[in-house]
Every structure is written in C-alpha cells, then in structure tokens.
PDB file of N, CA and C in Angstrom:
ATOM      1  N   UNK A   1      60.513  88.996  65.816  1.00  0.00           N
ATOM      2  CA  UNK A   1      60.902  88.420  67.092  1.00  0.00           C
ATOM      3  C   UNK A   1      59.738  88.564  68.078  1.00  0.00           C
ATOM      4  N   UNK A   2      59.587  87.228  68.682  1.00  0.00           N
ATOM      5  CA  UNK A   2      58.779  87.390  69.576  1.00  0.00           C
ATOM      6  C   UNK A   2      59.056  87.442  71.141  1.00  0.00           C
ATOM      7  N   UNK A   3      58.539  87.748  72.300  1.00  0.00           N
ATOM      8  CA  UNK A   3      58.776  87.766  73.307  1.00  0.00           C
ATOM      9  C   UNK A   3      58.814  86.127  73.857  1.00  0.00           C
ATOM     10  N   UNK A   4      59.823  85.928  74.590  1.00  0.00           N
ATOM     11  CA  UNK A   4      59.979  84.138  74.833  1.00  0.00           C
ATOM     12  C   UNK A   4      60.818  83.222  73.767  1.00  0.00           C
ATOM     13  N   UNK A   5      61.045  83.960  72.795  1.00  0.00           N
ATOM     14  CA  UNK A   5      61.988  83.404  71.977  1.00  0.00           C
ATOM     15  C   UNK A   5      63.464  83.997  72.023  1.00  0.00           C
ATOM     16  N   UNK A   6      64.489  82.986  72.045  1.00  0.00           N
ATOM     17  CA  UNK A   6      66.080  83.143  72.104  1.00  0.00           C
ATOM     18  C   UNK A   6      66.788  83.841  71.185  1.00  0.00           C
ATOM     19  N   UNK A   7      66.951  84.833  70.793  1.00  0.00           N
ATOM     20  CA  UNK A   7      67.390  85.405  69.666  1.00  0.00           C
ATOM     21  C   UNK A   7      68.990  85.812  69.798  1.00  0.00           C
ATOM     22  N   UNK A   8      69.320  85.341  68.600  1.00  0.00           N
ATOM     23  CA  UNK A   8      70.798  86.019  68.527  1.00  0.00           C
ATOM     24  C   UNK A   8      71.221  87.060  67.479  1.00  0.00           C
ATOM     25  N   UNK A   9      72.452  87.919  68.318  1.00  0.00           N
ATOM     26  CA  UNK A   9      72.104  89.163  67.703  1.00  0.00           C
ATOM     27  C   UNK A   9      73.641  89.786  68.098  1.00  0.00           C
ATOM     28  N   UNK A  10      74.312  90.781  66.809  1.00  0.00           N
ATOM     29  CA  UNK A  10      75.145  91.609  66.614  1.00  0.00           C
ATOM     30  C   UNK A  10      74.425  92.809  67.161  1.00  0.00           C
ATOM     31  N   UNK A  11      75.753  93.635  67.731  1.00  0.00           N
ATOM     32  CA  UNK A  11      75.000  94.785  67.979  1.00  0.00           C
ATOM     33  C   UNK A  11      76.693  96.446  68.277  1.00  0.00           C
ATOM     34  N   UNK A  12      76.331  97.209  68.093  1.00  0.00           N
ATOM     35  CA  UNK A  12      77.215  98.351  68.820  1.00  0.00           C
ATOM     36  C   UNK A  12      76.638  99.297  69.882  1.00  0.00           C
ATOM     37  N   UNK A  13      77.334  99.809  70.781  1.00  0.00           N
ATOM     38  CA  UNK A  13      76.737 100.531  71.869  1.00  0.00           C
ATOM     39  C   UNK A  13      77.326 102.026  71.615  1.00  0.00           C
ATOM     40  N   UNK A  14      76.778 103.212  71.366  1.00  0.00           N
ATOM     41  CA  UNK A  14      77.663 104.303  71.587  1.00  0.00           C
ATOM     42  C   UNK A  14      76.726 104.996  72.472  1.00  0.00           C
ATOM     43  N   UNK A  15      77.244 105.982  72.705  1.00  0.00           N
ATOM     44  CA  UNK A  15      76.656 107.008  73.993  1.00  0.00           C
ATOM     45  C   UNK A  15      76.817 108.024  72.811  1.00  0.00           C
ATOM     46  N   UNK A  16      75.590 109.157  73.563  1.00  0.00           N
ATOM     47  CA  UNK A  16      75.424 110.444  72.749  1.00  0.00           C
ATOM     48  C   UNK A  16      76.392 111.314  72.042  1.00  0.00           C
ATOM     49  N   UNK A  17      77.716 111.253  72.306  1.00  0.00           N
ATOM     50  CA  UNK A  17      78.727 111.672  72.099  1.00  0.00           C
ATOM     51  C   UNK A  17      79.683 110.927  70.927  1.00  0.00           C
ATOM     52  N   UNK A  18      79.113 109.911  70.534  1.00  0.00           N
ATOM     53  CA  UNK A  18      79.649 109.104  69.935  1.00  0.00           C
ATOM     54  C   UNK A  18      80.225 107.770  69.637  1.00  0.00           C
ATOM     55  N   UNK A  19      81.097 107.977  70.768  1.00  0.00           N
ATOM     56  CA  UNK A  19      81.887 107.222  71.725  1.00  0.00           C
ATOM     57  C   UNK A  19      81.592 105.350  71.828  1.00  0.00           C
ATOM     58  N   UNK A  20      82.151 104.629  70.733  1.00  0.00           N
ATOM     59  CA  UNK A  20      81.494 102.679  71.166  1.00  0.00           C
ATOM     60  C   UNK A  20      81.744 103.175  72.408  1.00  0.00           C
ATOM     61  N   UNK A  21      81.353 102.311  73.578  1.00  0.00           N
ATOM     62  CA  UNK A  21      81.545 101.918  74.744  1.00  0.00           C
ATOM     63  C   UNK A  21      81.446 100.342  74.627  1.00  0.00           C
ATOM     64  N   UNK A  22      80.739  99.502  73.850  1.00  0.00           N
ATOM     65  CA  UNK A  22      80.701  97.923  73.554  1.00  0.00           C
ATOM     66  C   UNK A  22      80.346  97.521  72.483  1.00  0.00           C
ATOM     67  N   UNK A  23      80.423  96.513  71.894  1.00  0.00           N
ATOM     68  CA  UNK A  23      80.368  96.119  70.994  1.00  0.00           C
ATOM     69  C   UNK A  23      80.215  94.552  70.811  1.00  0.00           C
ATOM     70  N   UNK A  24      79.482  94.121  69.852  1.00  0.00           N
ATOM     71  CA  UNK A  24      79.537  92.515  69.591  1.00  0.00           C
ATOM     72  C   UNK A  24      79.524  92.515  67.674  1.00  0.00           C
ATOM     73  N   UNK A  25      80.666  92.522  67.256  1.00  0.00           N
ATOM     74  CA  UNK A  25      80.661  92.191  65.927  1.00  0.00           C
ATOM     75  C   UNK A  25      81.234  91.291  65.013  1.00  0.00           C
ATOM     76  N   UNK A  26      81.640  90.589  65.914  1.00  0.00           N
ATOM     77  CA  UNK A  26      82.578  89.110  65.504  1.00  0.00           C
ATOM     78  C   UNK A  26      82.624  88.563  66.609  1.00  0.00           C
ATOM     79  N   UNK A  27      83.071  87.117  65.892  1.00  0.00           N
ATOM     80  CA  UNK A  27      83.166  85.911  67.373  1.00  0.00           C
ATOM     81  C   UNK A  27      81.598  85.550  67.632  1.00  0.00           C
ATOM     82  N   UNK A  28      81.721  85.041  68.420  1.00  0.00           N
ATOM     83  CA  UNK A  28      79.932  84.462  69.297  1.00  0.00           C
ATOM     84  C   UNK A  28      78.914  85.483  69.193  1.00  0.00           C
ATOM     85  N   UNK A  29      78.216  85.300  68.765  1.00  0.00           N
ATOM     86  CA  UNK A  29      77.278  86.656  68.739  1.00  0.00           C
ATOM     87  C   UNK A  29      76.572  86.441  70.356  1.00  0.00           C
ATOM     88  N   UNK A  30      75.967  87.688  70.420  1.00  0.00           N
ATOM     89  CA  UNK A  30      75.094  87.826  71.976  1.00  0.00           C
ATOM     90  C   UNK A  30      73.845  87.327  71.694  1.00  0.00           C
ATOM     91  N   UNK A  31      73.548  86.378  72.986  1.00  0.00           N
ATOM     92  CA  UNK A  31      72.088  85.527  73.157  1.00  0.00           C
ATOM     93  C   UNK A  31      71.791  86.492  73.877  1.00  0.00           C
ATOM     94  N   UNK A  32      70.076  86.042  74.205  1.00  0.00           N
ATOM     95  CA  UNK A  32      68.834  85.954  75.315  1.00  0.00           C
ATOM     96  C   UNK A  32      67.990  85.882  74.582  1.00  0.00           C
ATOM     97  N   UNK A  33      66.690  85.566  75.895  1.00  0.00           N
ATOM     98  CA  UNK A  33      65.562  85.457  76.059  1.00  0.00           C
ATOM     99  C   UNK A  33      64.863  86.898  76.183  1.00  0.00           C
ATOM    100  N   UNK A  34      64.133  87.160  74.125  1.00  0.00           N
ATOM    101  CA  UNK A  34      63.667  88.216  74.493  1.00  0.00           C
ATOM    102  C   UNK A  34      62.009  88.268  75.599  1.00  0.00           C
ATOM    103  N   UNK A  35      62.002  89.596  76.335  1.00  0.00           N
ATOM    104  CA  UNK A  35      61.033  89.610  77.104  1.00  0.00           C
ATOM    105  C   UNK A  35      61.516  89.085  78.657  1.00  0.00           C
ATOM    106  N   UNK A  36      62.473  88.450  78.976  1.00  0.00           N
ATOM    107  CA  UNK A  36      62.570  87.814  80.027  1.00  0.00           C
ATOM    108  C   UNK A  36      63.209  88.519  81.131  1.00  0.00           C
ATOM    109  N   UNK A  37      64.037  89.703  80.431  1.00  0.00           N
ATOM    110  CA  UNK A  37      64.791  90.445  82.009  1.00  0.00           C
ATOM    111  C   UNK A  37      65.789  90.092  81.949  1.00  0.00           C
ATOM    112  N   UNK A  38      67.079  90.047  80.820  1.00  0.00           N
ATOM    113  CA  UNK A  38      67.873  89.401  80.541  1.00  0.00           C
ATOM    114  C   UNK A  38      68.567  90.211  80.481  1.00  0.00           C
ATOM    115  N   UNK A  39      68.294  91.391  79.442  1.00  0.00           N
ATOM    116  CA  UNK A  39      68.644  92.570  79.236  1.00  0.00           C
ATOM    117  C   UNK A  39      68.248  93.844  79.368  1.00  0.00           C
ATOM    118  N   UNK A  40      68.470  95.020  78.952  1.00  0.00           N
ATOM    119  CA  UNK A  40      67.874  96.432  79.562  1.00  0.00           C
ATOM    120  C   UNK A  40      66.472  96.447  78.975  1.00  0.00           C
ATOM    121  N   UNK A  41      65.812  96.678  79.593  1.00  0.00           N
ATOM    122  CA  UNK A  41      64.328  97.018  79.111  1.00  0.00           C
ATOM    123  C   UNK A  41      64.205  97.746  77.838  1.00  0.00           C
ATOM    124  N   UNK A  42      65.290  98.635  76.848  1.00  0.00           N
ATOM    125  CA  UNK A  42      64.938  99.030  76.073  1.00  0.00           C
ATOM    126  C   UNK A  42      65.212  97.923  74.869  1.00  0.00           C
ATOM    127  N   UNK A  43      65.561  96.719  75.291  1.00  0.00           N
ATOM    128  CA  UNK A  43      66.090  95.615  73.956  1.00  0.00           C
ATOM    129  C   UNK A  43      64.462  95.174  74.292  1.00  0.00           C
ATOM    130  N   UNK A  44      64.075  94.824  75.047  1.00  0.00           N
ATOM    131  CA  UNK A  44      62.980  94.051  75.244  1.00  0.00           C
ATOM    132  C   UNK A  44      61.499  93.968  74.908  1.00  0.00           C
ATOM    133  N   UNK A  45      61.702  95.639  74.564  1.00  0.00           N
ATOM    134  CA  UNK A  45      60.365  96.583  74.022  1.00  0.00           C
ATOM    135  C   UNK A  45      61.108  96.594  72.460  1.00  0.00           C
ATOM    136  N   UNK A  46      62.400  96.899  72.888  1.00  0.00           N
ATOM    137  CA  UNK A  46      62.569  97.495  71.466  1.00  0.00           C
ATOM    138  C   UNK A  46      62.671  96.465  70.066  1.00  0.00           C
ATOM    139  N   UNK A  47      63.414  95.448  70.847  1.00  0.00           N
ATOM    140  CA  UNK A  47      63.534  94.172  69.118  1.00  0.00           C
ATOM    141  C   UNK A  47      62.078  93.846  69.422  1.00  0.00           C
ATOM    142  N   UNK A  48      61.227  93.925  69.894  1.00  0.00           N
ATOM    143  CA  UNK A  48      59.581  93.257  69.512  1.00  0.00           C
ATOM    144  C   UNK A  48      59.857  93.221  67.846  1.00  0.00           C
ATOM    145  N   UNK A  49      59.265  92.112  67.318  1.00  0.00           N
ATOM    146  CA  UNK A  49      58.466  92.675  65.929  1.00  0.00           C
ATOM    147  C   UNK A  49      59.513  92.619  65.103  1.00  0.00           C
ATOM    148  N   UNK A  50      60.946  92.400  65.059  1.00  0.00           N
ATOM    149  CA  UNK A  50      62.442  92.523  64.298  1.00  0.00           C
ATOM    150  C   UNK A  50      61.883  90.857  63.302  1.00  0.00           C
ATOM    151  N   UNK A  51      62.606  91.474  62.263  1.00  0.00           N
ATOM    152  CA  UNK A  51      63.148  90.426  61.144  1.00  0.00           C
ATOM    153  C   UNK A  51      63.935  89.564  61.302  1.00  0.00           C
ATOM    154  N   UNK A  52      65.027  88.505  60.868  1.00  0.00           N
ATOM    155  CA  UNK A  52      65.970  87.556  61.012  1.00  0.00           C
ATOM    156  C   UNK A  52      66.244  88.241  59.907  1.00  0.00           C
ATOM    157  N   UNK A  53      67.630  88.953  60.213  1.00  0.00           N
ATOM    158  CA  UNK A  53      68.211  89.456  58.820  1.00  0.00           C
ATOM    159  C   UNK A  53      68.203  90.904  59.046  1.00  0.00           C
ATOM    160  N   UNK A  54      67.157  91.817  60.143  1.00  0.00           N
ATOM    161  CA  UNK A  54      67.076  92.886  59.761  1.00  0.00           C
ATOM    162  C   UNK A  54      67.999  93.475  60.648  1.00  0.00           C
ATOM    163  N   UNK A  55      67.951  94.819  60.536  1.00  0.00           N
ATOM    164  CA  UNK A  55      68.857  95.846  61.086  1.00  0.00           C
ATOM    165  C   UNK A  55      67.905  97.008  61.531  1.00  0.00           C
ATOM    166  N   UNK A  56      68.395  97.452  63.355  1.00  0.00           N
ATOM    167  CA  UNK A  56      67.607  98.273  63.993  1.00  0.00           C
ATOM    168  C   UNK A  56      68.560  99.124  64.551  1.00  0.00           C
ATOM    169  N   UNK A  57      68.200 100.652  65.011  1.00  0.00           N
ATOM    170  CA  UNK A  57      68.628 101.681  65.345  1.00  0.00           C
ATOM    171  C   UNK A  57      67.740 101.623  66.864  1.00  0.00           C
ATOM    172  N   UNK A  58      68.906 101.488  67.578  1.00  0.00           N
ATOM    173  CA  UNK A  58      67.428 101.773  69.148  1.00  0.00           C
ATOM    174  C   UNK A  58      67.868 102.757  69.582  1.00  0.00           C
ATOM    175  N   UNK A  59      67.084 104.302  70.205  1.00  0.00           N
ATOM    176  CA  UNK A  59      67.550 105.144  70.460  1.00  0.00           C
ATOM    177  C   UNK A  59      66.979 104.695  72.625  1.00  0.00           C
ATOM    178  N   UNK A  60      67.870 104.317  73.225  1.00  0.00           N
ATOM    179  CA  UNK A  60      66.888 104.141  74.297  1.00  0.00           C
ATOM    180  C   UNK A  60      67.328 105.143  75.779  1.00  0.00           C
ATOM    181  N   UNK A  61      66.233 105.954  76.553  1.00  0.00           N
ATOM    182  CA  UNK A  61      66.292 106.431  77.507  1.00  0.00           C
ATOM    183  C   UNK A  61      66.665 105.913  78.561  1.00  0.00           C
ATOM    184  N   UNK A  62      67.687 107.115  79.454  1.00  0.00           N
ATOM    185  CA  UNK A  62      68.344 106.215  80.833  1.00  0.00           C
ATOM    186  C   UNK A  62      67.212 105.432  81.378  1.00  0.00           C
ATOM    187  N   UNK A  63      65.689 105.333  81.780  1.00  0.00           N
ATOM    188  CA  UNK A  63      64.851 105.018  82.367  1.00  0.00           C
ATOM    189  C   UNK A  63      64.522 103.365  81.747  1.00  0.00           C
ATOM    190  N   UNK A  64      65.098 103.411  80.313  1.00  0.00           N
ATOM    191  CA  UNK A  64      64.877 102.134  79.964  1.00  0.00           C
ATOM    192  C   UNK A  64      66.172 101.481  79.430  1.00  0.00           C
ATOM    193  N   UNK A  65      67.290 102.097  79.980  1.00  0.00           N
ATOM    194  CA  UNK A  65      68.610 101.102  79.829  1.00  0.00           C
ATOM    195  C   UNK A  65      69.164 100.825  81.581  1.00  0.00           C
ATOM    196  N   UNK A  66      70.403 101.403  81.751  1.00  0.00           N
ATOM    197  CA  UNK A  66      71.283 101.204  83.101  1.00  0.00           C
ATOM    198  C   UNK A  66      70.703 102.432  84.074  1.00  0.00           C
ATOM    199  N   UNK A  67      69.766 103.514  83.534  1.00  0.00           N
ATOM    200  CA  UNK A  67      69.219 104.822  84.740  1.00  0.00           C
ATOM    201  C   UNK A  67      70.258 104.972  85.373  1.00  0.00           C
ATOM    202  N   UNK A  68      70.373 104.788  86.495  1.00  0.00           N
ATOM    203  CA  UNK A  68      71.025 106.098  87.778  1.00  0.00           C
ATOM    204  C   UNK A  68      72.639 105.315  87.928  1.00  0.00           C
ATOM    205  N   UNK A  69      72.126 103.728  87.508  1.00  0.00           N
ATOM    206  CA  UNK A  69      73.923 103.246  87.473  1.00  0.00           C
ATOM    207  C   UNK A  69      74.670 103.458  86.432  1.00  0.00           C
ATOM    208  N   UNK A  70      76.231 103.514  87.185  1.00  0.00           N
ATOM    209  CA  UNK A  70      77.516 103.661  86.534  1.00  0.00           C
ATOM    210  C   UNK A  70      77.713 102.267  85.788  1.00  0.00           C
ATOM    211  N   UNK A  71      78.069 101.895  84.680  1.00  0.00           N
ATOM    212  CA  UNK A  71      78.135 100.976  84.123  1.00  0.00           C
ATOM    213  C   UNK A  71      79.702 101.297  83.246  1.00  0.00           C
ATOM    214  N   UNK A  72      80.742 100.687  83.897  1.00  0.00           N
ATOM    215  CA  UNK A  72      81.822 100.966  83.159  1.00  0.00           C
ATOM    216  C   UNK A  72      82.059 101.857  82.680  1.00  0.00           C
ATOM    217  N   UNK A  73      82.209 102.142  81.229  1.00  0.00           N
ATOM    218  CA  UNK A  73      82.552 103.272  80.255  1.00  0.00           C
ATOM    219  C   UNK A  73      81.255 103.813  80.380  1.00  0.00           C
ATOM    220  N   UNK A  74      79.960 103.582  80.729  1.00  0.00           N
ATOM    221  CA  UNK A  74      78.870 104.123  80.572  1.00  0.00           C
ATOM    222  C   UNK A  74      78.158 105.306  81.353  1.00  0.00           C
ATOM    223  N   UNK A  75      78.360 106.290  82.146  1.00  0.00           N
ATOM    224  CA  UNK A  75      77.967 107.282  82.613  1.00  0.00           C
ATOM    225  C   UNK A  75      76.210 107.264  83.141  1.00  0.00           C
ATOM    226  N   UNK A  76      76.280 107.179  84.546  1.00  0.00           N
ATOM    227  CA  UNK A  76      75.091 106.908  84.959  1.00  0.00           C
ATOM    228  C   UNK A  76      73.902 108.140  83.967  1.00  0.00           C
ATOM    229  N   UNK A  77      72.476 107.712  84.098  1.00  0.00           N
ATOM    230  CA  UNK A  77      71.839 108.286  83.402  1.00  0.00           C
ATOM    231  C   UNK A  77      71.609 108.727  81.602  1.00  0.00           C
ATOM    232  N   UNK A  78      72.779 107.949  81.539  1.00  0.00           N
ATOM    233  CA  UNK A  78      73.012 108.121  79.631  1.00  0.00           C
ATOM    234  C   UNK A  78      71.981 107.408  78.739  1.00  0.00           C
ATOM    235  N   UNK A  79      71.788 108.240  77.723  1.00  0.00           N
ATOM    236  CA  UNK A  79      70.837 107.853  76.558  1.00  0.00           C
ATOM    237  C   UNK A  79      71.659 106.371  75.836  1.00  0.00           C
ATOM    238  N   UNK A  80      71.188 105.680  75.557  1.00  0.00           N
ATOM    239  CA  UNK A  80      71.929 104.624  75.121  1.00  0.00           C
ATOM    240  C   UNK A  80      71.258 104.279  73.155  1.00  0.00           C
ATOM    241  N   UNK A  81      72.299 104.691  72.307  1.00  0.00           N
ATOM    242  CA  UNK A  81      72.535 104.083  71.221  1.00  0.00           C
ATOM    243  C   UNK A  81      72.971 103.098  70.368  1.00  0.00           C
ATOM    244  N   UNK A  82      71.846 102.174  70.355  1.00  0.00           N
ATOM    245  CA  UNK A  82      72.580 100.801  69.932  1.00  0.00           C
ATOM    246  C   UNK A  82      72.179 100.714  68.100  1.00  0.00           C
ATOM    247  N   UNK A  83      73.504 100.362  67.728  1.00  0.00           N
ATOM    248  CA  UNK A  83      73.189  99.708  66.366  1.00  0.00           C
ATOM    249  C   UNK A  83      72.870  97.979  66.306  1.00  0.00           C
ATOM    250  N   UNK A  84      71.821  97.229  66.125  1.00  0.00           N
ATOM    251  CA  UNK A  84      71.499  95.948  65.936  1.00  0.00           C
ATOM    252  C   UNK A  84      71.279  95.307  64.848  1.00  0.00           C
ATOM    253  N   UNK A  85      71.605  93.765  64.710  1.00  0.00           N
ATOM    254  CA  UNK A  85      71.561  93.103  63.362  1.00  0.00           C
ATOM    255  C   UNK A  85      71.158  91.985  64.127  1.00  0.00           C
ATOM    256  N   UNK A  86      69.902  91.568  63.969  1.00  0.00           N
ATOM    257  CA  UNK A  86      69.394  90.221  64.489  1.00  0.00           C
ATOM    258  C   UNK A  86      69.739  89.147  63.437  1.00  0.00           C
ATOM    259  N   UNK A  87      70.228  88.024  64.081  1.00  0.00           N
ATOM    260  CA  UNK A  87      71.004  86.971  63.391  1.00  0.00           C
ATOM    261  C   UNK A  87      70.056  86.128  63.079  1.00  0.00           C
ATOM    262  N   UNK A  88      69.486  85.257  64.012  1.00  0.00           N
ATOM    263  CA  UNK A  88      68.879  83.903  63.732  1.00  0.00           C
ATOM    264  C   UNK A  88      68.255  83.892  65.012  1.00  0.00           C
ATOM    265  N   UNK A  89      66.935  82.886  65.292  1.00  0.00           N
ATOM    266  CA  UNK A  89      66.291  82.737  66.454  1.00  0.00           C
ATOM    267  C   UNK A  89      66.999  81.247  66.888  1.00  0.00           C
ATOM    268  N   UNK A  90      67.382  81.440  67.962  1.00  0.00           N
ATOM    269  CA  UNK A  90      67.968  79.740  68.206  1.00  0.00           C
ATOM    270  C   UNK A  90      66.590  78.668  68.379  1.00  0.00           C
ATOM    271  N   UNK A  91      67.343  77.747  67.856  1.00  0.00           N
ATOM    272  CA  UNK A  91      66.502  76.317  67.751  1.00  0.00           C
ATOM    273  C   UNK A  91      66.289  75.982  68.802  1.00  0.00           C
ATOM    274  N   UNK A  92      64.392  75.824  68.878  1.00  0.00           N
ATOM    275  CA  UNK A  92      64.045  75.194  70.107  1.00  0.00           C
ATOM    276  C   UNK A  92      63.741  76.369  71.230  1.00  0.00           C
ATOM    277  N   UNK A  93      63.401  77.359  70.577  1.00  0.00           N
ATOM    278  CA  UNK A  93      62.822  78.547  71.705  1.00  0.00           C
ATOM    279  C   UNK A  93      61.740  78.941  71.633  1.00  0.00           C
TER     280      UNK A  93
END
C-alpha cells in the first residue's frame, strides 16, 4: 500500500486489556485515503508497505491514535490494538 491510494480494509480494535471496543468484520468493509488524515496517524505510518491479502498487528501509541481524547468506549490516552486484513485497493486511486 501506498500513500494516496484508497484502500479497503477489515480490521478489530481492542485496548490493552483486551476489551473489542470496534470492529469491522462483515458488511462494507472500511475505506480511506491512505496518508491523507483520514484516519489516526498510526494507520497511516502503519499500513505503509501492506500486501492485498495480508494481515497486520498494529500496536499504536496514544500520541499516534485518539492521545488525550475520550473516544467512546476508548479511554483517553490508550495504547490502541488493531488487528488488520487489507482487502483490495479501490479502482482508480
């Protein structure tokens, strides 16, 4: 994956404790524009360089997910654990 390209992508969210807090594993999978500010800075650094097909573990610091905000189920300052499965790059990105 490159930066500027649309990628779609499965993914789970847990916090250090365990705990999903979100999830995308059926239905519509989740878009963006990687690189663009779409999402938390740790997707943006972190899928660089991903496969179509592959599967990533992002371990990412409050400083590069939600930091000092409360985000729902999410506890300001939390380490954020995502499980990812990049799907396909959409056509035309």
């Amino acid at each position: 994956a490159k930066k500027g390209k649309t990628l779609s992508m499965r993914y789970i969210l847990k916090l250090g404790n365990g705990k999903i807090v979100d999830k995308n594993t059926s239905g519509k999978p989740f878009k963006f524009t990687l690189g663009a500010g779409e999402v938390i800075k740790g997707w943006d650094e972190g899928l660089v360089g991903m496969k179509v097909g592959a599967e990533r573990m992002l371990e990412i610091p409050p400083q590069m997910g939600y930091g000092k905000r409360k985000m729902s189920d999410i506890p300001a300052n939390s380490t954020l654990y995502f499980g990812t499965c990049f799907l396909c790059l959409v056509v035309g990105s």
